[in-house]
PDB file of N, CA and C in Angstrom:
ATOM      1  N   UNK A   1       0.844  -1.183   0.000  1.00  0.00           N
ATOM      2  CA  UNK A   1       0.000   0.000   0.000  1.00  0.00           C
ATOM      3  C   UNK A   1       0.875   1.226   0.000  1.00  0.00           C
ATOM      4  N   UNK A   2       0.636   2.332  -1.049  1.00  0.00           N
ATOM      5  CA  UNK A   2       1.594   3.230  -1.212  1.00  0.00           C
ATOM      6  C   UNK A   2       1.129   4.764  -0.701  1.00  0.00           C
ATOM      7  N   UNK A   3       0.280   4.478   0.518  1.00  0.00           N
ATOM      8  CA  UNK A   3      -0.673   5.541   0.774  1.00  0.00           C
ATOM      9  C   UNK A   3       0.178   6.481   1.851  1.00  0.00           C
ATOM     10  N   UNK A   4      -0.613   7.576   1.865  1.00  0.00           N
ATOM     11  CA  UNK A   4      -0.034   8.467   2.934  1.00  0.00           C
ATOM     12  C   UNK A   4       0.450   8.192   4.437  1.00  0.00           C
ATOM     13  N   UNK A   5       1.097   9.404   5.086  1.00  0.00           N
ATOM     14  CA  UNK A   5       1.507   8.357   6.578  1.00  0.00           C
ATOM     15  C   UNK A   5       0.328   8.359   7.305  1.00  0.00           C
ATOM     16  N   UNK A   6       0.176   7.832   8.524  1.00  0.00           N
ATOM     17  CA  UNK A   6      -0.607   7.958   8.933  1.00  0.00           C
ATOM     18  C   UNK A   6      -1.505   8.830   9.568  1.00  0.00           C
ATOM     19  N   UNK A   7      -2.202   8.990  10.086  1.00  0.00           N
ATOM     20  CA  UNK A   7      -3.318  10.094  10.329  1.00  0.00           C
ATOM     21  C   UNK A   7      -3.271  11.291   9.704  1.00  0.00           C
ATOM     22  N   UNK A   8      -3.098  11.088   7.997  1.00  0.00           N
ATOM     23  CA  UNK A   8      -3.499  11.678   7.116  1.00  0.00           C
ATOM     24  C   UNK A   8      -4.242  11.695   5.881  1.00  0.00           C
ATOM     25  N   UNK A   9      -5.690  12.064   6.170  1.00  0.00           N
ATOM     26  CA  UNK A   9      -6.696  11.396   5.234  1.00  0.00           C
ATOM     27  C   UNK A   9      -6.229  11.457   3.920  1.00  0.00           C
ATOM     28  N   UNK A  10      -6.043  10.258   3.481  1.00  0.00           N
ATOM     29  CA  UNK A  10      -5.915   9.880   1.759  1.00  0.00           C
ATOM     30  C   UNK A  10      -6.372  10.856   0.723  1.00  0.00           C
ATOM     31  N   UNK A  11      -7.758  11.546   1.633  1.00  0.00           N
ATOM     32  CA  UNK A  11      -8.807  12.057   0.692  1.00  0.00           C
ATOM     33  C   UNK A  11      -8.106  13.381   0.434  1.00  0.00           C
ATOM     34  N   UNK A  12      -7.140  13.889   1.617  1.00  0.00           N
ATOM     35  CA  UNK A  12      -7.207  15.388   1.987  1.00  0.00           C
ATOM     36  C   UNK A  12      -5.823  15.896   1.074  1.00  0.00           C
ATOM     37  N   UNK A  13      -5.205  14.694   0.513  1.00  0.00           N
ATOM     38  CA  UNK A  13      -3.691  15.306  -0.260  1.00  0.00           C
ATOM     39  C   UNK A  13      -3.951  14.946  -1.709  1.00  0.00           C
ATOM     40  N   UNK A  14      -3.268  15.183  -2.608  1.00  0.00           N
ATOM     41  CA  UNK A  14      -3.340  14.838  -3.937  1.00  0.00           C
ATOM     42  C   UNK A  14      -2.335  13.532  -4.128  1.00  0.00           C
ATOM     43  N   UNK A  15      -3.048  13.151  -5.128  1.00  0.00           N
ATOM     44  CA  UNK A  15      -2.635  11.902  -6.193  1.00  0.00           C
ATOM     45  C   UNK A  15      -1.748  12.058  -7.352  1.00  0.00           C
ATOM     46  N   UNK A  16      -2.004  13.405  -7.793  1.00  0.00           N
ATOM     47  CA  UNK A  16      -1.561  13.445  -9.152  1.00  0.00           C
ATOM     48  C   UNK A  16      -0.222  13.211  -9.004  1.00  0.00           C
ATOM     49  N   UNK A  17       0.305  12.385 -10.786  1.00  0.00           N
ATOM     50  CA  UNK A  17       1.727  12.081 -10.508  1.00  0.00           C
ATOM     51  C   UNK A  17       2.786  13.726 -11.336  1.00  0.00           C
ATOM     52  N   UNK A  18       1.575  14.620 -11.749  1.00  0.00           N
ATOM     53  CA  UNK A  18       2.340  15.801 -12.162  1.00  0.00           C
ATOM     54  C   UNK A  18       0.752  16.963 -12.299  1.00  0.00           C
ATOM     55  N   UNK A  19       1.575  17.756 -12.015  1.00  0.00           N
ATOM     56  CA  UNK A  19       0.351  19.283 -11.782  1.00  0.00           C
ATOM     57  C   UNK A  19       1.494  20.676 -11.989  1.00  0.00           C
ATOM     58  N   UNK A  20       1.050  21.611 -12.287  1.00  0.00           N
ATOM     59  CA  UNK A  20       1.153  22.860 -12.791  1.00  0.00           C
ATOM     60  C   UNK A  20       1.796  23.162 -11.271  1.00  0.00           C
ATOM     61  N   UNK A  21       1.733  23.215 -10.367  1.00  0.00           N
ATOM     62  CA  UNK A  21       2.056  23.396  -9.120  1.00  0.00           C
ATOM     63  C   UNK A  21       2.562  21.979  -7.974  1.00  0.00           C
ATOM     64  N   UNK A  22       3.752  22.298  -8.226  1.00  0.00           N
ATOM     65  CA  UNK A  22       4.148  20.997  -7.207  1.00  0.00           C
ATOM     66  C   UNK A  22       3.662  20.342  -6.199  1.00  0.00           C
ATOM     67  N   UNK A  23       3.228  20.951  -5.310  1.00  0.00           N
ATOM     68  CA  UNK A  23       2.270  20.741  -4.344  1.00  0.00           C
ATOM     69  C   UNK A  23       1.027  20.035  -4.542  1.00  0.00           C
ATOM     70  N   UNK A  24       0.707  20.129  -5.749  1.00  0.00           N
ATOM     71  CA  UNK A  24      -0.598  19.554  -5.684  1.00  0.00           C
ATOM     72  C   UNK A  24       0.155  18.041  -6.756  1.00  0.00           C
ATOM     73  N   UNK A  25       0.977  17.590  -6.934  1.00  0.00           N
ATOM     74  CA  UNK A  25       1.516  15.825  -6.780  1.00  0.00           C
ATOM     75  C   UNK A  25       1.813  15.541  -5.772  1.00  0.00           C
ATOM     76  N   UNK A  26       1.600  13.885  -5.838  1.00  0.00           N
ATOM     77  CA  UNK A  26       1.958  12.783  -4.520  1.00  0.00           C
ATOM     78  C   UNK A  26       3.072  12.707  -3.855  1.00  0.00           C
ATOM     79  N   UNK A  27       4.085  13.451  -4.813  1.00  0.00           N
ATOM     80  CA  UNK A  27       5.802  13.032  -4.129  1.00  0.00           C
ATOM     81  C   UNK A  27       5.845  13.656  -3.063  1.00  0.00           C
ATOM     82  N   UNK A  28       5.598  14.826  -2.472  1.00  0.00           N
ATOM     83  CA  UNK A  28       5.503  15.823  -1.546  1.00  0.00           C
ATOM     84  C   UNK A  28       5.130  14.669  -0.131  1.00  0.00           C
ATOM     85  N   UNK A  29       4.394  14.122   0.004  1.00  0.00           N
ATOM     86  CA  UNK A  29       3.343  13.374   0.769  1.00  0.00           C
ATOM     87  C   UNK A  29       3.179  11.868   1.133  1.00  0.00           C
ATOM     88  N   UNK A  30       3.308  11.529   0.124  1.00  0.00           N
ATOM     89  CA  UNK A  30       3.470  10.283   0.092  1.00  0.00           C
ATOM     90  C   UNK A  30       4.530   9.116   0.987  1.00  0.00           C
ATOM     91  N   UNK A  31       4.392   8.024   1.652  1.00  0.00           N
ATOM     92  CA  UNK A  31       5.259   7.119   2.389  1.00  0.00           C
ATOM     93  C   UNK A  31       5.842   6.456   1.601  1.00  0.00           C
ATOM     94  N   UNK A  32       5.419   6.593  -0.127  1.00  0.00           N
ATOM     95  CA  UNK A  32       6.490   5.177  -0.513  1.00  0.00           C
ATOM     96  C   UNK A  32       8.087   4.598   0.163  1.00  0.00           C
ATOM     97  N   UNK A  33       8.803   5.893   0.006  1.00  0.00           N
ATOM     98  CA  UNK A  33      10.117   5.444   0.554  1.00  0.00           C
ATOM     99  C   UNK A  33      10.029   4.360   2.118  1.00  0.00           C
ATOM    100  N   UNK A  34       9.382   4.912   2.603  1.00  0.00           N
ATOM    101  CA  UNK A  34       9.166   4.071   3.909  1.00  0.00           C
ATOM    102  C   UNK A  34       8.144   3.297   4.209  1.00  0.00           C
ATOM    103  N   UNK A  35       7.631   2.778   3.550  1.00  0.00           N
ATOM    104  CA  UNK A  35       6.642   1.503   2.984  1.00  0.00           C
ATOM    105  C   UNK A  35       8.228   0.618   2.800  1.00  0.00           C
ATOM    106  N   UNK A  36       8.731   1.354   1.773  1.00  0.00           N
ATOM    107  CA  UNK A  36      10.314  -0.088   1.449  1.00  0.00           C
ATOM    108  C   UNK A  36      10.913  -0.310   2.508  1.00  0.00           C
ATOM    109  N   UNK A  37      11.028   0.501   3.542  1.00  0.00           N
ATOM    110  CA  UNK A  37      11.950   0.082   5.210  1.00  0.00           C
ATOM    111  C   UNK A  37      11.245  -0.075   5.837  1.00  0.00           C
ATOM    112  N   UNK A  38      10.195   0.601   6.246  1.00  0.00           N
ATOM    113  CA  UNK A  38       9.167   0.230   7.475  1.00  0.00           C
ATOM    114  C   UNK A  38       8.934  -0.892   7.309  1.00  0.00           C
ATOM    115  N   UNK A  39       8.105  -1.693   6.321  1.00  0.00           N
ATOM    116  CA  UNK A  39       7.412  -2.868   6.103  1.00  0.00           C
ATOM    117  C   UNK A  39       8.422  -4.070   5.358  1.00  0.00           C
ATOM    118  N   UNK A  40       9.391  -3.511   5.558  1.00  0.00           N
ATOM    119  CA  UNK A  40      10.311  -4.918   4.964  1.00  0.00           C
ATOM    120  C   UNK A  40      10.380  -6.018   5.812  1.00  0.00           C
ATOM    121  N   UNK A  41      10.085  -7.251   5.151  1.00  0.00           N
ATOM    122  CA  UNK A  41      10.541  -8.232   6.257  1.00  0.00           C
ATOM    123  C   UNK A  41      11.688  -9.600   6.011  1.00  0.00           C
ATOM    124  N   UNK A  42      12.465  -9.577   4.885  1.00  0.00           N
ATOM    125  CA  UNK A  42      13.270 -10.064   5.057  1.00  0.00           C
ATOM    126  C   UNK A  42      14.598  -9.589   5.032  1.00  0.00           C
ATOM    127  N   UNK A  43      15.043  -8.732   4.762  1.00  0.00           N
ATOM    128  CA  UNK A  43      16.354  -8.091   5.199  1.00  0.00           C
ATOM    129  C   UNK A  43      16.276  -6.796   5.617  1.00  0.00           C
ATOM    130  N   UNK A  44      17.354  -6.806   6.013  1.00  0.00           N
ATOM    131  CA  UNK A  44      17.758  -5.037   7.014  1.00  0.00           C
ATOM    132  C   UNK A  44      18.375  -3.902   6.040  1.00  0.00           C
ATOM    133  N   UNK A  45      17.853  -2.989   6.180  1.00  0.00           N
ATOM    134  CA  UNK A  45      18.785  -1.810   5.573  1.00  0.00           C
ATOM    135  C   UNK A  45      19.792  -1.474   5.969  1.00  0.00           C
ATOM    136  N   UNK A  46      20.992  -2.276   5.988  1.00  0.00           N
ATOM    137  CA  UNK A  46      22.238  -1.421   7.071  1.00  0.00           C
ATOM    138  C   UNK A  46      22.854  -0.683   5.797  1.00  0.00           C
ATOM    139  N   UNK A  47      23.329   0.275   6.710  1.00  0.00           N
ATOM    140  CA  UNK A  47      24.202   1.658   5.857  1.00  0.00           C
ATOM    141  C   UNK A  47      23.777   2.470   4.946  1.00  0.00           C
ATOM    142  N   UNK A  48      22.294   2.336   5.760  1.00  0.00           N
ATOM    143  CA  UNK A  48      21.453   3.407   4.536  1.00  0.00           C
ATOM    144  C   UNK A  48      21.207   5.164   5.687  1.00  0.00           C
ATOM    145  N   UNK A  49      20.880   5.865   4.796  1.00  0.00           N
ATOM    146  CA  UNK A  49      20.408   6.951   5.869  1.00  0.00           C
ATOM    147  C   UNK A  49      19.296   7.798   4.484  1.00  0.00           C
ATOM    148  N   UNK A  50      18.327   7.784   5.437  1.00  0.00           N
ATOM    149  CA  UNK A  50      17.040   8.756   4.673  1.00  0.00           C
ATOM    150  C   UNK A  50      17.033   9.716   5.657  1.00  0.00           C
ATOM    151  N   UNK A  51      16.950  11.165   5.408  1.00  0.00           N
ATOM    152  CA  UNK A  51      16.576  12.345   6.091  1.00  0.00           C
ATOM    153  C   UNK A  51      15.074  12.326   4.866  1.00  0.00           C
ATOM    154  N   UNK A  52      13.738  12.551   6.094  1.00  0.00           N
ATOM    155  CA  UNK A  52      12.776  13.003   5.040  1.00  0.00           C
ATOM    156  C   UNK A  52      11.679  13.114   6.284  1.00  0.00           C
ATOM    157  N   UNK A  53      10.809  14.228   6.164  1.00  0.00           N
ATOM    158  CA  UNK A  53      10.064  14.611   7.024  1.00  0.00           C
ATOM    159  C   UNK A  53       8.878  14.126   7.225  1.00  0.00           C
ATOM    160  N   UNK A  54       8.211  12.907   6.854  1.00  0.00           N
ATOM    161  CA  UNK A  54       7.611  12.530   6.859  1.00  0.00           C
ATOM    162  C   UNK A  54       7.742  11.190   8.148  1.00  0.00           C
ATOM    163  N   UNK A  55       8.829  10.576   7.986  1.00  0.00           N
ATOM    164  CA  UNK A  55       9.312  10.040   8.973  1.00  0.00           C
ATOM    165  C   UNK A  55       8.830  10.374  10.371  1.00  0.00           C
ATOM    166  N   UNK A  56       8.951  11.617  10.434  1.00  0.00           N
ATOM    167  CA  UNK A  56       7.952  12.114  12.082  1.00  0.00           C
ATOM    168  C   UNK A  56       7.153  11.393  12.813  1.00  0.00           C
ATOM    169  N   UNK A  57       5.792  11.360  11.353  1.00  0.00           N
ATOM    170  CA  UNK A  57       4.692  10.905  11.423  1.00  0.00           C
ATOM    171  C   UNK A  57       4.428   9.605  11.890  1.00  0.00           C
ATOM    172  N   UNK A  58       5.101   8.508  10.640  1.00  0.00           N
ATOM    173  CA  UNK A  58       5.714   7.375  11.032  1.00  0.00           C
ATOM    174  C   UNK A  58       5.499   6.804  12.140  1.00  0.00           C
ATOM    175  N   UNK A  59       6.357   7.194  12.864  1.00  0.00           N
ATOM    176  CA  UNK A  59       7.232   6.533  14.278  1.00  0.00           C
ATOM    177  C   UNK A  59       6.244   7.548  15.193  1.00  0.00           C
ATOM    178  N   UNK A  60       5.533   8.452  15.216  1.00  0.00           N
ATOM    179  CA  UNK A  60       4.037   8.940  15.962  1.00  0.00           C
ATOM    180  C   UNK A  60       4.644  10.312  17.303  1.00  0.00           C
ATOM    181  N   UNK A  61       6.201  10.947  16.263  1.00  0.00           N
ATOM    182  CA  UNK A  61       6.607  11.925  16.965  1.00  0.00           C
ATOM    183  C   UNK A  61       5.269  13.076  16.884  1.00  0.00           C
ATOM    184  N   UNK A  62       5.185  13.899  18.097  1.00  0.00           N
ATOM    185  CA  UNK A  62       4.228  14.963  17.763  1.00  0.00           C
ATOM    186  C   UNK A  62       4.544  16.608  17.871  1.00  0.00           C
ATOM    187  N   UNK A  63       6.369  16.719  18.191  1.00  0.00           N
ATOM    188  CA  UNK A  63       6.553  17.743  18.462  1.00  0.00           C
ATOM    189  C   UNK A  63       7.350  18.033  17.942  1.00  0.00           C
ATOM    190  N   UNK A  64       7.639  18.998  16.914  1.00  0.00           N
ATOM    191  CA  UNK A  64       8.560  19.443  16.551  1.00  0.00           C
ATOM    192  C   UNK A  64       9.426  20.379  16.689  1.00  0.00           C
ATOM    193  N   UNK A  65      10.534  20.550  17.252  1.00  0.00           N
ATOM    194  CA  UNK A  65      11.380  21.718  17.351  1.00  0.00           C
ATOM    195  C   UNK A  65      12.228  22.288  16.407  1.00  0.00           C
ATOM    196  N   UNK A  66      12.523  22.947  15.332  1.00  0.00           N
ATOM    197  CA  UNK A  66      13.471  23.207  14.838  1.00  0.00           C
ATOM    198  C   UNK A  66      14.585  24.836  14.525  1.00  0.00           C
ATOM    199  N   UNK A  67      15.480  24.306  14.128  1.00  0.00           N
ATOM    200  CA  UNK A  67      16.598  25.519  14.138  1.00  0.00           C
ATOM    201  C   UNK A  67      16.302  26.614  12.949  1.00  0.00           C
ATOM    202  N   UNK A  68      16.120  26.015  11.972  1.00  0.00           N
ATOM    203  CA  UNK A  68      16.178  26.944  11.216  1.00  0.00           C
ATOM    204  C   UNK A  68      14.855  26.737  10.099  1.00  0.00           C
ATOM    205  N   UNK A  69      14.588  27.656   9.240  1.00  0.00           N
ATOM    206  CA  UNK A  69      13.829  27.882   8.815  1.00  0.00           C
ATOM    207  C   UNK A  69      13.971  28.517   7.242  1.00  0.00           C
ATOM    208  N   UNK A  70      14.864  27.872   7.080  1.00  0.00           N
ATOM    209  CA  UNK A  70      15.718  28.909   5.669  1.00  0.00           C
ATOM    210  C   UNK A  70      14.749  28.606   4.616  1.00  0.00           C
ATOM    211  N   UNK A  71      14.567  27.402   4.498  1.00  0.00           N
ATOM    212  CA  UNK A  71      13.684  27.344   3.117  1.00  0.00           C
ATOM    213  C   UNK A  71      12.012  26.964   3.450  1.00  0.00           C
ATOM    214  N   UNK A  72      11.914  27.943   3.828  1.00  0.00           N
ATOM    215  CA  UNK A  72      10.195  27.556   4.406  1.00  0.00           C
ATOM    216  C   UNK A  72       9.507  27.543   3.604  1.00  0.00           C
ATOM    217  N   UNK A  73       9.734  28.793   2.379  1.00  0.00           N
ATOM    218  CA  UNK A  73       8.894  29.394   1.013  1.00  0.00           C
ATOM    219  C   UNK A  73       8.850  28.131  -0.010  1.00  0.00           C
ATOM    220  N   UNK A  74       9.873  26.979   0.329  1.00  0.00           N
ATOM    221  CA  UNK A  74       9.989  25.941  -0.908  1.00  0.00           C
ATOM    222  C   UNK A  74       8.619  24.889  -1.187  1.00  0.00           C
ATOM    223  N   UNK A  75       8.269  24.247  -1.753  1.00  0.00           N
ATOM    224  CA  UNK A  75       7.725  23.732  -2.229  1.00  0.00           C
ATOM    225  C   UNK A  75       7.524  22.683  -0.699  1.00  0.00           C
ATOM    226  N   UNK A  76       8.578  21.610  -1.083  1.00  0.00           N
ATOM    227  CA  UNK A  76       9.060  20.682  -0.034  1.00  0.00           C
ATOM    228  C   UNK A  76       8.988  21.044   1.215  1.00  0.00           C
ATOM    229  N   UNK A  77       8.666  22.332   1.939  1.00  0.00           N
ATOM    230  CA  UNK A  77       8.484  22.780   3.359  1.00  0.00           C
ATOM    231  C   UNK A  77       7.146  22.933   3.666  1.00  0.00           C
ATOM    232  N   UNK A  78       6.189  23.403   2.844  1.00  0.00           N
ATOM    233  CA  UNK A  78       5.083  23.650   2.567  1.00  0.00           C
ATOM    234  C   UNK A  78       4.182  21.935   2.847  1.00  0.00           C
ATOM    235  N   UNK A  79       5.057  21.269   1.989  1.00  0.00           N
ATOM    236  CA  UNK A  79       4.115  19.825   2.145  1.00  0.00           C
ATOM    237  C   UNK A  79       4.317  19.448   3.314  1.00  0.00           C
ATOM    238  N   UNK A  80       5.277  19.814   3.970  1.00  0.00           N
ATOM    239  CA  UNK A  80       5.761  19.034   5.384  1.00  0.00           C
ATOM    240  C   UNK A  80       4.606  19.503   6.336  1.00  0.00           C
ATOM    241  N   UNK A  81       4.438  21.256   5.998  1.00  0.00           N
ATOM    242  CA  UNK A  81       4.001  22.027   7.024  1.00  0.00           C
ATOM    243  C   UNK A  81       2.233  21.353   6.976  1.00  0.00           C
ATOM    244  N   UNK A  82       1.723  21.000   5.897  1.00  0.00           N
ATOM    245  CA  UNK A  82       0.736  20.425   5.394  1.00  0.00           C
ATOM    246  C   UNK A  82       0.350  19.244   6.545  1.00  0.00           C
ATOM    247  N   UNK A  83       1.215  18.313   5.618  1.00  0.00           N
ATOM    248  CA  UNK A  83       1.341  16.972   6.761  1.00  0.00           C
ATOM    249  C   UNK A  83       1.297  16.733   8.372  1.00  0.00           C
ATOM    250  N   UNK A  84       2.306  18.072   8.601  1.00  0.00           N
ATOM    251  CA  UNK A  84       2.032  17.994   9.953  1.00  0.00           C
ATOM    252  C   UNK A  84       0.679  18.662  10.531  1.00  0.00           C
ATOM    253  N   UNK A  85       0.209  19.440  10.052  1.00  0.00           N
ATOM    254  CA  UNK A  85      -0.894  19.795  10.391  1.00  0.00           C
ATOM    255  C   UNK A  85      -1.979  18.429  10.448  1.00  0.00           C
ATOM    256  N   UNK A  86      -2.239  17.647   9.192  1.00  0.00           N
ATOM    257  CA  UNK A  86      -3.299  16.911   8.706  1.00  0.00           C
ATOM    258  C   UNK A  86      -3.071  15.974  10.576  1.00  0.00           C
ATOM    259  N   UNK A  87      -1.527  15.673  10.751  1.00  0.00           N
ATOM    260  CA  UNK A  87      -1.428  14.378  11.614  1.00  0.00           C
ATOM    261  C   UNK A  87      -1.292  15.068  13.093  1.00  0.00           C
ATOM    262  N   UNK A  88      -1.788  16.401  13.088  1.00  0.00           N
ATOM    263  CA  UNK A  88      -2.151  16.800  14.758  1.00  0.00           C
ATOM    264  C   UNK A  88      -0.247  16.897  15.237  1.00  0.00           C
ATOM    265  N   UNK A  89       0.668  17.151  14.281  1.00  0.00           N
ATOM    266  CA  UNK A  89       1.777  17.457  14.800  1.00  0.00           C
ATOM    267  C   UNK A  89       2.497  19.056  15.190  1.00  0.00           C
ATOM    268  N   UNK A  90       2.309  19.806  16.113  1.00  0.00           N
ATOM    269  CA  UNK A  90       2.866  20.576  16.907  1.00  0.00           C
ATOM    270  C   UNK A  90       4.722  20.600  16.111  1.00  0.00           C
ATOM    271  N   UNK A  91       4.911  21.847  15.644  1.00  0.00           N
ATOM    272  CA  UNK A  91       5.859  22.293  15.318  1.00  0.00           C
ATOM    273  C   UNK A  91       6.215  23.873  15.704  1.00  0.00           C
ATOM    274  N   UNK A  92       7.391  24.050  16.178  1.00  0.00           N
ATOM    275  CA  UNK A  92       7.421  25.405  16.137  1.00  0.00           C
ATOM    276  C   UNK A  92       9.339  25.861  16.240  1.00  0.00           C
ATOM    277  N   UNK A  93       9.654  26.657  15.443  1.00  0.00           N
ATOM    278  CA  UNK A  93      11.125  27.214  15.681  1.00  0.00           C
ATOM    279  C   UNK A  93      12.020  27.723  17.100  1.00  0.00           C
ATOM    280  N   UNK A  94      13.000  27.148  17.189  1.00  0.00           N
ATOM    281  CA  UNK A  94      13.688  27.118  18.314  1.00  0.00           C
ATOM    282  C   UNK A  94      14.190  28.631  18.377  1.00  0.00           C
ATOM    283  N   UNK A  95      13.705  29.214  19.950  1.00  0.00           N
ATOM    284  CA  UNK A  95      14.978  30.614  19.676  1.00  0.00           C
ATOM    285  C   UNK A  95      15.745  30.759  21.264  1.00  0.00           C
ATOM    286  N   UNK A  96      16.527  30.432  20.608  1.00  0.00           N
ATOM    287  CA  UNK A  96      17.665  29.763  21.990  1.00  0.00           C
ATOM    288  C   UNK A  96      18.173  31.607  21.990  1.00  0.00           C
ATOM    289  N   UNK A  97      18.363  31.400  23.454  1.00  0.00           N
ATOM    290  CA  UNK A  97      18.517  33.028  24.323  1.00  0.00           C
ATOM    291  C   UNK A  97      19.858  33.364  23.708  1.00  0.00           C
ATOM    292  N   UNK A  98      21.040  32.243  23.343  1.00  0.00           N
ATOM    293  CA  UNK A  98      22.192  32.468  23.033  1.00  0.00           C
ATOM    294  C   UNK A  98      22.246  32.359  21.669  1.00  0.00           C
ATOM    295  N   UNK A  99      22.720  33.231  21.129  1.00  0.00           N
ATOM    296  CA  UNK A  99      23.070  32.862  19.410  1.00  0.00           C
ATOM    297  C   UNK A  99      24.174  32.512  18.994  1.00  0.00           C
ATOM    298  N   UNK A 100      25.200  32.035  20.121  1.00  0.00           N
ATOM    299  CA  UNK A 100      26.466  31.751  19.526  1.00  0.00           C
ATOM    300  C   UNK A 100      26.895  30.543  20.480  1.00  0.00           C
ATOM    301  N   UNK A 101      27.496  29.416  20.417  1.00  0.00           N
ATOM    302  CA  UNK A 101      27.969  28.390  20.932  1.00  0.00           C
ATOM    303  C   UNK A 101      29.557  27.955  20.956  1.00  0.00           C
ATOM    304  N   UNK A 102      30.020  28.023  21.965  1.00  0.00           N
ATOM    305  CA  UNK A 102      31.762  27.730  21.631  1.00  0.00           C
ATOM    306  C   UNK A 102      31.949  26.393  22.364  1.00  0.00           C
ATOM    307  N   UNK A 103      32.793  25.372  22.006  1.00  0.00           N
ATOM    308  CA  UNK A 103      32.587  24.217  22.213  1.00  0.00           C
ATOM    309  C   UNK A 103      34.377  24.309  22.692  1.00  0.00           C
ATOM    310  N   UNK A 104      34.826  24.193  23.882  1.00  0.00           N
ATOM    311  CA  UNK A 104      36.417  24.332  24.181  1.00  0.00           C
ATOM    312  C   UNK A 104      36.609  22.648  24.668  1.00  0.00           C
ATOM    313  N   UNK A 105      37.286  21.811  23.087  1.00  0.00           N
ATOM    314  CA  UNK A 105      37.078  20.732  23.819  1.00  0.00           C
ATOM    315  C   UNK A 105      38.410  20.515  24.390  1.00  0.00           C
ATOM    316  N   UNK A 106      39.158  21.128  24.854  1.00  0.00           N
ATOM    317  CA  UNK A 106      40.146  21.011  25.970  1.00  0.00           C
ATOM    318  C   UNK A 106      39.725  21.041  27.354  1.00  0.00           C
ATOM    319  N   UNK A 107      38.703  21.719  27.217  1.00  0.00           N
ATOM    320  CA  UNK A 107      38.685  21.896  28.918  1.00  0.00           C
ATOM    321  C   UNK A 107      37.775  20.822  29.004  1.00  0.00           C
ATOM    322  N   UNK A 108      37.449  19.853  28.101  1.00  0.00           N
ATOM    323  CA  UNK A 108      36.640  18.967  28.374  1.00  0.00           C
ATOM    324  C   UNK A 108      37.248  17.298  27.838  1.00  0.00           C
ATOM    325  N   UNK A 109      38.154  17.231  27.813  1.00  0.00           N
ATOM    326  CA  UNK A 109      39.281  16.327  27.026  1.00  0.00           C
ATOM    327  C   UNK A 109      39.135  15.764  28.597  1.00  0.00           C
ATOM    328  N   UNK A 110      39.343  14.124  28.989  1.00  0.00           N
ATOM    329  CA  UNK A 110      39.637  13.468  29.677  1.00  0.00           C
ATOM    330  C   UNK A 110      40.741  12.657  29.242  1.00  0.00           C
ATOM    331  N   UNK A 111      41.023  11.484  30.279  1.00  0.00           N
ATOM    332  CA  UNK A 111      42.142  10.631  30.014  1.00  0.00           C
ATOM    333  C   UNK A 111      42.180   9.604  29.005  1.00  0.00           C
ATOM    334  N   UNK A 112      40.571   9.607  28.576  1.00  0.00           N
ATOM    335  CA  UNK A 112      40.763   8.473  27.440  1.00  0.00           C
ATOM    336  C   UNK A 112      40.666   8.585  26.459  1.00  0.00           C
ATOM    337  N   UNK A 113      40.649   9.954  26.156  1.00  0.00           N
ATOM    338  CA  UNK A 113      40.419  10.602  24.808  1.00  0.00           C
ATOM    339  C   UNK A 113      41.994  10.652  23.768  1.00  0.00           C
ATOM    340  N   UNK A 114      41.802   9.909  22.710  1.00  0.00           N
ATOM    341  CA  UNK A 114      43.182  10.257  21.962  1.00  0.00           C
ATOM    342  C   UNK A 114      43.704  11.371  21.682  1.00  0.00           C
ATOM    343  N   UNK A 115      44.649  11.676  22.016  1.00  0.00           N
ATOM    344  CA  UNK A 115      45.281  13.364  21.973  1.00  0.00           C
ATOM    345  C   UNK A 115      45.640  13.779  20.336  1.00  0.00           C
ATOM    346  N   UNK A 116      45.526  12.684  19.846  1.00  0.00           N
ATOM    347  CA  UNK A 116      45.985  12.976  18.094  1.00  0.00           C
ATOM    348  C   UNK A 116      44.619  13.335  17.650  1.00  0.00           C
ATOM    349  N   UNK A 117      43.628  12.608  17.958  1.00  0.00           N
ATOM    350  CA  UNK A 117      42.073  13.548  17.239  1.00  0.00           C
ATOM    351  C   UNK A 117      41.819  15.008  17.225  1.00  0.00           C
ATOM    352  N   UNK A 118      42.388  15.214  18.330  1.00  0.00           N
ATOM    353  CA  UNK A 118      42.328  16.997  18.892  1.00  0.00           C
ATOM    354  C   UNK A 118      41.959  17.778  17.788  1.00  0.00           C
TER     355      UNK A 118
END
């Protein structure tokens, strides 16, 4: 079954496999990719990696936090923002009090740490 993730009515996204406006085709929306891993049952995917936002849904995360927001206007952000809505998922942009982070990993280097990685 190559249908949407879950708790997102079938009825409420498009089908088409091409439209005048991206948004309104299936690729945006659609679980195929994870129909092939989720539901596999005789071998494992090792050494694969999918980043794809749909995944959220999936696995029945409901909160989203994120950093940045650079391409919100795209096509591909829009369907996400879609999706998460349809599946009752809570998203909102992180604004951390600090805007800058310094990481001194010397003062945090212990004894078992290899001194050549430094």
């Amino acid at each position: 079954y190559n249908g949407m993730p879950n708790g997102c009515d079938d009825d409420l996204l498009p089908w088409a496999r091409s439209a005048s406006n991206k948004l309104d085709t299936k690729y945006l929306y659609g679980n195929f990719i994870f129909n092939a891993i989720l539901f596999e049952n005789e071998q494992r995917q090792i050494g694969c990696e999918i980043i794809y936002f749909v995944f959220f849904i999936f696995v029945g995360i409901k909160d989203v936090i994120y950093m940045s927001d650079k391409y919100h206007d795209t096509p591909e952000m829009a369907a996400s923002r879609r999706l998460f809505d349809l599946a009752g998922i809570e998203y909102k942009q992180f604004a951390p009090k600090c805007r800058k982070i310094v990481i001194d990993f010397d003062s945090i280097n212990h004894s078992g740490m290899n001194q050549e990685t430094k």
